[in-house]
N, C-alpha and C. Protein backbone atom coordinates (compact mmCIF):
# COMPACT_ATOMS: atom_id res chain seq x y z
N UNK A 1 -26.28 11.51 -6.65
CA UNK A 1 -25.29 11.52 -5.58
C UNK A 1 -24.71 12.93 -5.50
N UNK A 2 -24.60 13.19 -4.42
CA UNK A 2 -24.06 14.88 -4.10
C UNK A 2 -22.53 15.09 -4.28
N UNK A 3 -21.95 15.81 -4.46
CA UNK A 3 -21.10 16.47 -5.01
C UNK A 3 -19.73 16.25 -3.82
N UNK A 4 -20.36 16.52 -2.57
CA UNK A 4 -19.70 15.75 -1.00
C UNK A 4 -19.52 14.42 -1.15
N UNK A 5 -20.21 13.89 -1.59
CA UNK A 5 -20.61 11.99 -1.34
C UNK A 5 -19.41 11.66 -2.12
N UNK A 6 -19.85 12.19 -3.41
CA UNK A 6 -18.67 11.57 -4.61
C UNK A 6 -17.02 12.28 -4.09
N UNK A 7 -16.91 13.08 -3.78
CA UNK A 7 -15.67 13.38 -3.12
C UNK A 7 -15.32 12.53 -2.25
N UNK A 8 -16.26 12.22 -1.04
CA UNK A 8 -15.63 10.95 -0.16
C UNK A 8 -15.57 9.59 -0.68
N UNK A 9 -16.30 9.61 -1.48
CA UNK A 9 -16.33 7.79 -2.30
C UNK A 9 -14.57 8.11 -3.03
N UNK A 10 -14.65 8.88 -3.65
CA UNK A 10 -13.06 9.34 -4.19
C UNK A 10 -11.96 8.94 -3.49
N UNK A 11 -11.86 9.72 -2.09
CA UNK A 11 -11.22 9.51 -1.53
C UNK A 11 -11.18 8.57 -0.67
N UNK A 12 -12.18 7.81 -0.49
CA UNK A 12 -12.05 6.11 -0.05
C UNK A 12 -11.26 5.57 -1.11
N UNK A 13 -11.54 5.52 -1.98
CA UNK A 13 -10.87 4.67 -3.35
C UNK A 13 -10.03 5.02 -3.55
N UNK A 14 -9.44 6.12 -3.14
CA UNK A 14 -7.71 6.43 -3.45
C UNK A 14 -7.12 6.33 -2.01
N UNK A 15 -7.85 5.98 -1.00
CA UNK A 15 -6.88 5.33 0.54
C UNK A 15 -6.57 3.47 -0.39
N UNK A 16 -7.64 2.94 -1.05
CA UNK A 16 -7.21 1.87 -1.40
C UNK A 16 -6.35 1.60 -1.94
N UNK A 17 -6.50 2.25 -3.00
CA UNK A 17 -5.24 2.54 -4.11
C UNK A 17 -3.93 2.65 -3.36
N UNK A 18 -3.59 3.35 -2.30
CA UNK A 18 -2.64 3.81 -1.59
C UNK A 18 -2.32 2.40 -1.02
N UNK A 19 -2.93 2.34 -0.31
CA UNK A 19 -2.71 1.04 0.22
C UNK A 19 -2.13 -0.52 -0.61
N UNK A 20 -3.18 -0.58 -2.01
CA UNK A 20 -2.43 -1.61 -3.34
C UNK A 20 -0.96 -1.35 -3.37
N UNK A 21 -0.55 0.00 -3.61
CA UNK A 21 0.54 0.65 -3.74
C UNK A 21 1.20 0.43 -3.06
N UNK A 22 1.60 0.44 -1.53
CA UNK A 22 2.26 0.20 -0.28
C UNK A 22 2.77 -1.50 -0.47
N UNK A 23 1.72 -1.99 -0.47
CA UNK A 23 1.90 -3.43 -0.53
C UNK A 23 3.20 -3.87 -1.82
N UNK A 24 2.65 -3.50 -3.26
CA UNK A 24 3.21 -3.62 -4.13
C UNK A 24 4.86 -3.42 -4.10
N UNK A 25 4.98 -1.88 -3.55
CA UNK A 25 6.00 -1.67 -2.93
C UNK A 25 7.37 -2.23 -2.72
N UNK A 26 6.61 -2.73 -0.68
CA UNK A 26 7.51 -3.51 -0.43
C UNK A 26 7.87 -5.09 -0.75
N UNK A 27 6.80 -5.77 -1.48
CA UNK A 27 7.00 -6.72 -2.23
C UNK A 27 8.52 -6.31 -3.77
N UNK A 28 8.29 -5.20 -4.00
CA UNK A 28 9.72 -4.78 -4.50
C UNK A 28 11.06 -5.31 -3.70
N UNK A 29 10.71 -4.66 -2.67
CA UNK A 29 11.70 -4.92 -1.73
C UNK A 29 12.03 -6.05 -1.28
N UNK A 30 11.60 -6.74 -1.16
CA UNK A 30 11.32 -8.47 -1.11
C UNK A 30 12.18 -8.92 -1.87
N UNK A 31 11.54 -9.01 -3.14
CA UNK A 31 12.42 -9.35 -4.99
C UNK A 31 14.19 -9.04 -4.48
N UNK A 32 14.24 -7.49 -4.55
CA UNK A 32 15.53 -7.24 -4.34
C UNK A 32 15.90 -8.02 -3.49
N UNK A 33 15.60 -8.22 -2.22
CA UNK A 33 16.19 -8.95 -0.90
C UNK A 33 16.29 -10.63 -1.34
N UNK A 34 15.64 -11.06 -2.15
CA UNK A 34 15.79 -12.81 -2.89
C UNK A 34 17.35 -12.32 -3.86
N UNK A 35 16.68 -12.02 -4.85
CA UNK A 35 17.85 -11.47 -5.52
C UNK A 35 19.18 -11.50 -5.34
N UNK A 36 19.49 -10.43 -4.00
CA UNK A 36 20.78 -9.79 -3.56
C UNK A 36 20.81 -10.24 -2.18
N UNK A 37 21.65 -11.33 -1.41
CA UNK A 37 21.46 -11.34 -0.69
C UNK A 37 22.11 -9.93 0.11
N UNK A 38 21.20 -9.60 1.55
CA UNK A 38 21.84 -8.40 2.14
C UNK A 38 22.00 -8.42 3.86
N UNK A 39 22.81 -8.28 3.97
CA UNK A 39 23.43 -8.09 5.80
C UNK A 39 21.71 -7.59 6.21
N UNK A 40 21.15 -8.02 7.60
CA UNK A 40 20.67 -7.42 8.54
C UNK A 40 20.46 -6.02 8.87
N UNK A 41 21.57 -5.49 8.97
CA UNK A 41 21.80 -3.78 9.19
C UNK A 41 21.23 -2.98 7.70
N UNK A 42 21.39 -3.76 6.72
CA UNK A 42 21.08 -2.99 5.11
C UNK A 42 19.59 -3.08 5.03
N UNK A 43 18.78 -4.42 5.54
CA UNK A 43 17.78 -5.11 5.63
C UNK A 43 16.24 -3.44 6.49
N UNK A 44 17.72 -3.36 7.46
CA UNK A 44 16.94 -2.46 8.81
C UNK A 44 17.17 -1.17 8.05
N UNK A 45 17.82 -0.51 7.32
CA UNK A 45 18.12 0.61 6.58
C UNK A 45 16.77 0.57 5.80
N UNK A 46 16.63 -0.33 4.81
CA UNK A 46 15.53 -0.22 3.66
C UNK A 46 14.62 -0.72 4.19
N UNK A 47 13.94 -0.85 5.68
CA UNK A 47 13.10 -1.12 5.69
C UNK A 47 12.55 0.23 6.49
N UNK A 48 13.60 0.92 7.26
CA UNK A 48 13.41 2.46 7.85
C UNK A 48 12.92 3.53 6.34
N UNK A 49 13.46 2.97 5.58
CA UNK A 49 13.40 4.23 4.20
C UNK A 49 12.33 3.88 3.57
N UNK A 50 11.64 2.64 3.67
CA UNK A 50 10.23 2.39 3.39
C UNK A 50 9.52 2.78 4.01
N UNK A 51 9.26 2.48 5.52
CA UNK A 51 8.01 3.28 6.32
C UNK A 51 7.93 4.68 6.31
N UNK A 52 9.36 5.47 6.23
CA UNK A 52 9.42 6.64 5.93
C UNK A 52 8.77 7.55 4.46
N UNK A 53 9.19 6.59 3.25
CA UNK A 53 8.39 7.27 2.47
C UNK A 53 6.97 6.30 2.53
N UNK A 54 6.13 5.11 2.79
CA UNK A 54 5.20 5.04 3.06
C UNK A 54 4.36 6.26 3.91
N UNK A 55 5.37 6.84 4.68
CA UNK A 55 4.34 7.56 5.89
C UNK A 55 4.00 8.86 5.20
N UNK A 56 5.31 9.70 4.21
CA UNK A 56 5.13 10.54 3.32
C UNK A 56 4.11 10.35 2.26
N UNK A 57 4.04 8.99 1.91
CA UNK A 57 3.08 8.87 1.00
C UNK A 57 1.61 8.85 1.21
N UNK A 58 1.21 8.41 2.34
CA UNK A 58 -0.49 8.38 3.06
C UNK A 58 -0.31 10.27 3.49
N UNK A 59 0.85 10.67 4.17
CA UNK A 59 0.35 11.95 4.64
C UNK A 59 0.00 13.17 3.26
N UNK A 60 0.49 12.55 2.39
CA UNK A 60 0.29 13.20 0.92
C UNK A 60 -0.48 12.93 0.22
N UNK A 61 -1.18 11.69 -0.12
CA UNK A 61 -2.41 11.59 -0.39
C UNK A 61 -3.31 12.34 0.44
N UNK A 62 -3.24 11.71 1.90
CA UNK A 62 -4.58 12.53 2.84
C UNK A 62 -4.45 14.45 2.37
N UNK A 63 -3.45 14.92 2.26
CA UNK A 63 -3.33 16.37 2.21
C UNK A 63 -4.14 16.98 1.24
N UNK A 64 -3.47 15.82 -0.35
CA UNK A 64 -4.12 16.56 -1.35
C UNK A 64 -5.22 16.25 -1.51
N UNK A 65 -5.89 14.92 -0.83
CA UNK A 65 -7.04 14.17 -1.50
C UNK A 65 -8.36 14.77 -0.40
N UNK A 66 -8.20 15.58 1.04
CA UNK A 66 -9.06 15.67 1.73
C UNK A 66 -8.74 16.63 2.40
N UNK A 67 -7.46 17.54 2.03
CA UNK A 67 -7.14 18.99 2.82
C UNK A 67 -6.56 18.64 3.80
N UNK A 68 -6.08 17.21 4.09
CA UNK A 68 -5.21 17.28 5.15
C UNK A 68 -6.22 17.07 6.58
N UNK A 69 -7.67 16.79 5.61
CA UNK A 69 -8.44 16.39 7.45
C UNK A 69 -8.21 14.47 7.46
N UNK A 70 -7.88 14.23 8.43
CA UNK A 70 -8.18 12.98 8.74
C UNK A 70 -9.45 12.28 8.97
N UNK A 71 -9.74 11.06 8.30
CA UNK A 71 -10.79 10.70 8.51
C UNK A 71 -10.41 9.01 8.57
N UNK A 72 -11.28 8.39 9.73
CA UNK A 72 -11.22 7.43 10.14
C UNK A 72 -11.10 6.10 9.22
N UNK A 73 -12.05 6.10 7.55
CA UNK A 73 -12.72 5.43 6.44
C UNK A 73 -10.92 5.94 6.04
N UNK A 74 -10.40 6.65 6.10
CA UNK A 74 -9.32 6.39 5.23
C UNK A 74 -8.14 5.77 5.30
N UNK A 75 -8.06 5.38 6.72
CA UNK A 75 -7.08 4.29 7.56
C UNK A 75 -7.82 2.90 7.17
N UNK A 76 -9.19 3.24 7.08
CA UNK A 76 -9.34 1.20 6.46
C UNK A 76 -9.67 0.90 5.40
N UNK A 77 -9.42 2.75 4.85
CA UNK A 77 -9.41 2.02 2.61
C UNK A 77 -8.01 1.71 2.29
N UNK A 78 -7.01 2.67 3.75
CA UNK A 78 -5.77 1.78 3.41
C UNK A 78 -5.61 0.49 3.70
N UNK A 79 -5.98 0.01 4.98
CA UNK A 79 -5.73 -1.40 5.17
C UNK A 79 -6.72 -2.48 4.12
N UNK A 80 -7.85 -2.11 3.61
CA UNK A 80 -8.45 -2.85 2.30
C UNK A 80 -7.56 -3.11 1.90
N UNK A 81 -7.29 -1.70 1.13
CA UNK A 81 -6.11 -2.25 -0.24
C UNK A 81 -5.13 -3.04 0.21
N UNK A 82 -4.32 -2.90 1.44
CA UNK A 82 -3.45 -3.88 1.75
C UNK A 82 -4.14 -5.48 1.50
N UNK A 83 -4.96 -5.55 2.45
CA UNK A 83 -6.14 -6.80 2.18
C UNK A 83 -5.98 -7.32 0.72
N UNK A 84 -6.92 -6.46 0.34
CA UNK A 84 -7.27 -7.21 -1.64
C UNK A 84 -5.97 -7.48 -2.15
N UNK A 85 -4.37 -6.57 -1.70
CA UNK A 85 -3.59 -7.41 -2.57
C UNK A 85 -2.57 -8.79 -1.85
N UNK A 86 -2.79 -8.28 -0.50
CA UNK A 86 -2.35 -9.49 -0.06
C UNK A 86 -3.36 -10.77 -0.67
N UNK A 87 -4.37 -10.32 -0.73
CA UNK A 87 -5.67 -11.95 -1.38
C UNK A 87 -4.70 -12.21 -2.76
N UNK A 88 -4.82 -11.54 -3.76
CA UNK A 88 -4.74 -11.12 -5.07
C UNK A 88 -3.05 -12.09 -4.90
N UNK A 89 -2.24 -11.80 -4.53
CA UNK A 89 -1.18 -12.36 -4.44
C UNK A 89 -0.75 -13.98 -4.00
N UNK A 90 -1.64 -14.34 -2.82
CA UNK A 90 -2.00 -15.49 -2.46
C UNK A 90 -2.58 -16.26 -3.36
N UNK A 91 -3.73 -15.45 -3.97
CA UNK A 91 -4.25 -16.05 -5.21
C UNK A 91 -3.38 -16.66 -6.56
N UNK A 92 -2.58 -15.70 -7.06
CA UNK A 92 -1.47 -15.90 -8.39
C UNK A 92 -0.51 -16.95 -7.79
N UNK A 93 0.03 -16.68 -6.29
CA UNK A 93 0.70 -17.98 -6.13
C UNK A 93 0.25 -19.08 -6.16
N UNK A 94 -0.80 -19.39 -5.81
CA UNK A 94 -1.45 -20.61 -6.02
C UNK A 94 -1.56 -21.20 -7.30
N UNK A 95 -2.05 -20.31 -8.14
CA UNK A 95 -2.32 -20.24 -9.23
C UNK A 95 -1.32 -20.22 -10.14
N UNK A 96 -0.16 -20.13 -9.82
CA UNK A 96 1.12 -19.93 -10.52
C UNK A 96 1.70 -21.56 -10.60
N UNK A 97 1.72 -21.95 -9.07
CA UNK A 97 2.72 -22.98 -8.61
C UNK A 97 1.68 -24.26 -9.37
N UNK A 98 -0.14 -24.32 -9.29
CA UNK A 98 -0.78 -25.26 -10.13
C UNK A 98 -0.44 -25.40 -11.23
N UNK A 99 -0.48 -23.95 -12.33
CA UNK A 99 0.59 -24.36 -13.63
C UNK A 99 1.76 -24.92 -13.99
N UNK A 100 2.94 -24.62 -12.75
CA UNK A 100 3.83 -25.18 -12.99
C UNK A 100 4.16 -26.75 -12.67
């Protein structure tokens, strides 16, 4: 495999990663929001300060991971990863609530 190839296989696999990450995230945010209950307006605050550093976070991967060129494969290794952990999660709940 060429030296190009494995660079883009790389950086497919780290749009995924990015994407696991994103998900994981705002499932944080979630927790907190069960947790604590919070006004609407606080709700719309942390959810502005999430897409914001989400958007910092893909434009910073893409920068360091590919020079900042955009490439099409890296908008749907992010939405994968979203995918596999939305599955992955669906999965443990299921799998959680059968044990209990």
């Amino acid at each position: 495999m060429s030296a190009v190839v494995r660079q883009e296989a790389a950086f497919f696999f780290a749009s995924i990663l990015t994407g696991i990450f994103l998900v994981w995230a705002y499932d944080l945010f979630r927790i907190f929001r069960k947790a604590v209950p919070h006004h609407i307006l606080a709700i719309s605050i942390e959810d502005l300060l999430y897409w914001l550093a989400a958007s910092f976070i893909i434009f910073g991967m893409i920068f360091e991971k590919n020079n900042g060129a955009l490439r099409g494969y890296s908008f749907v290794g992010i939405l994968l990863g979203v995918w596999f952990q939305y599955l992955a999660e669906v999965f443990f709940r299921k799998t959680w609530i059968k044990l209990l």
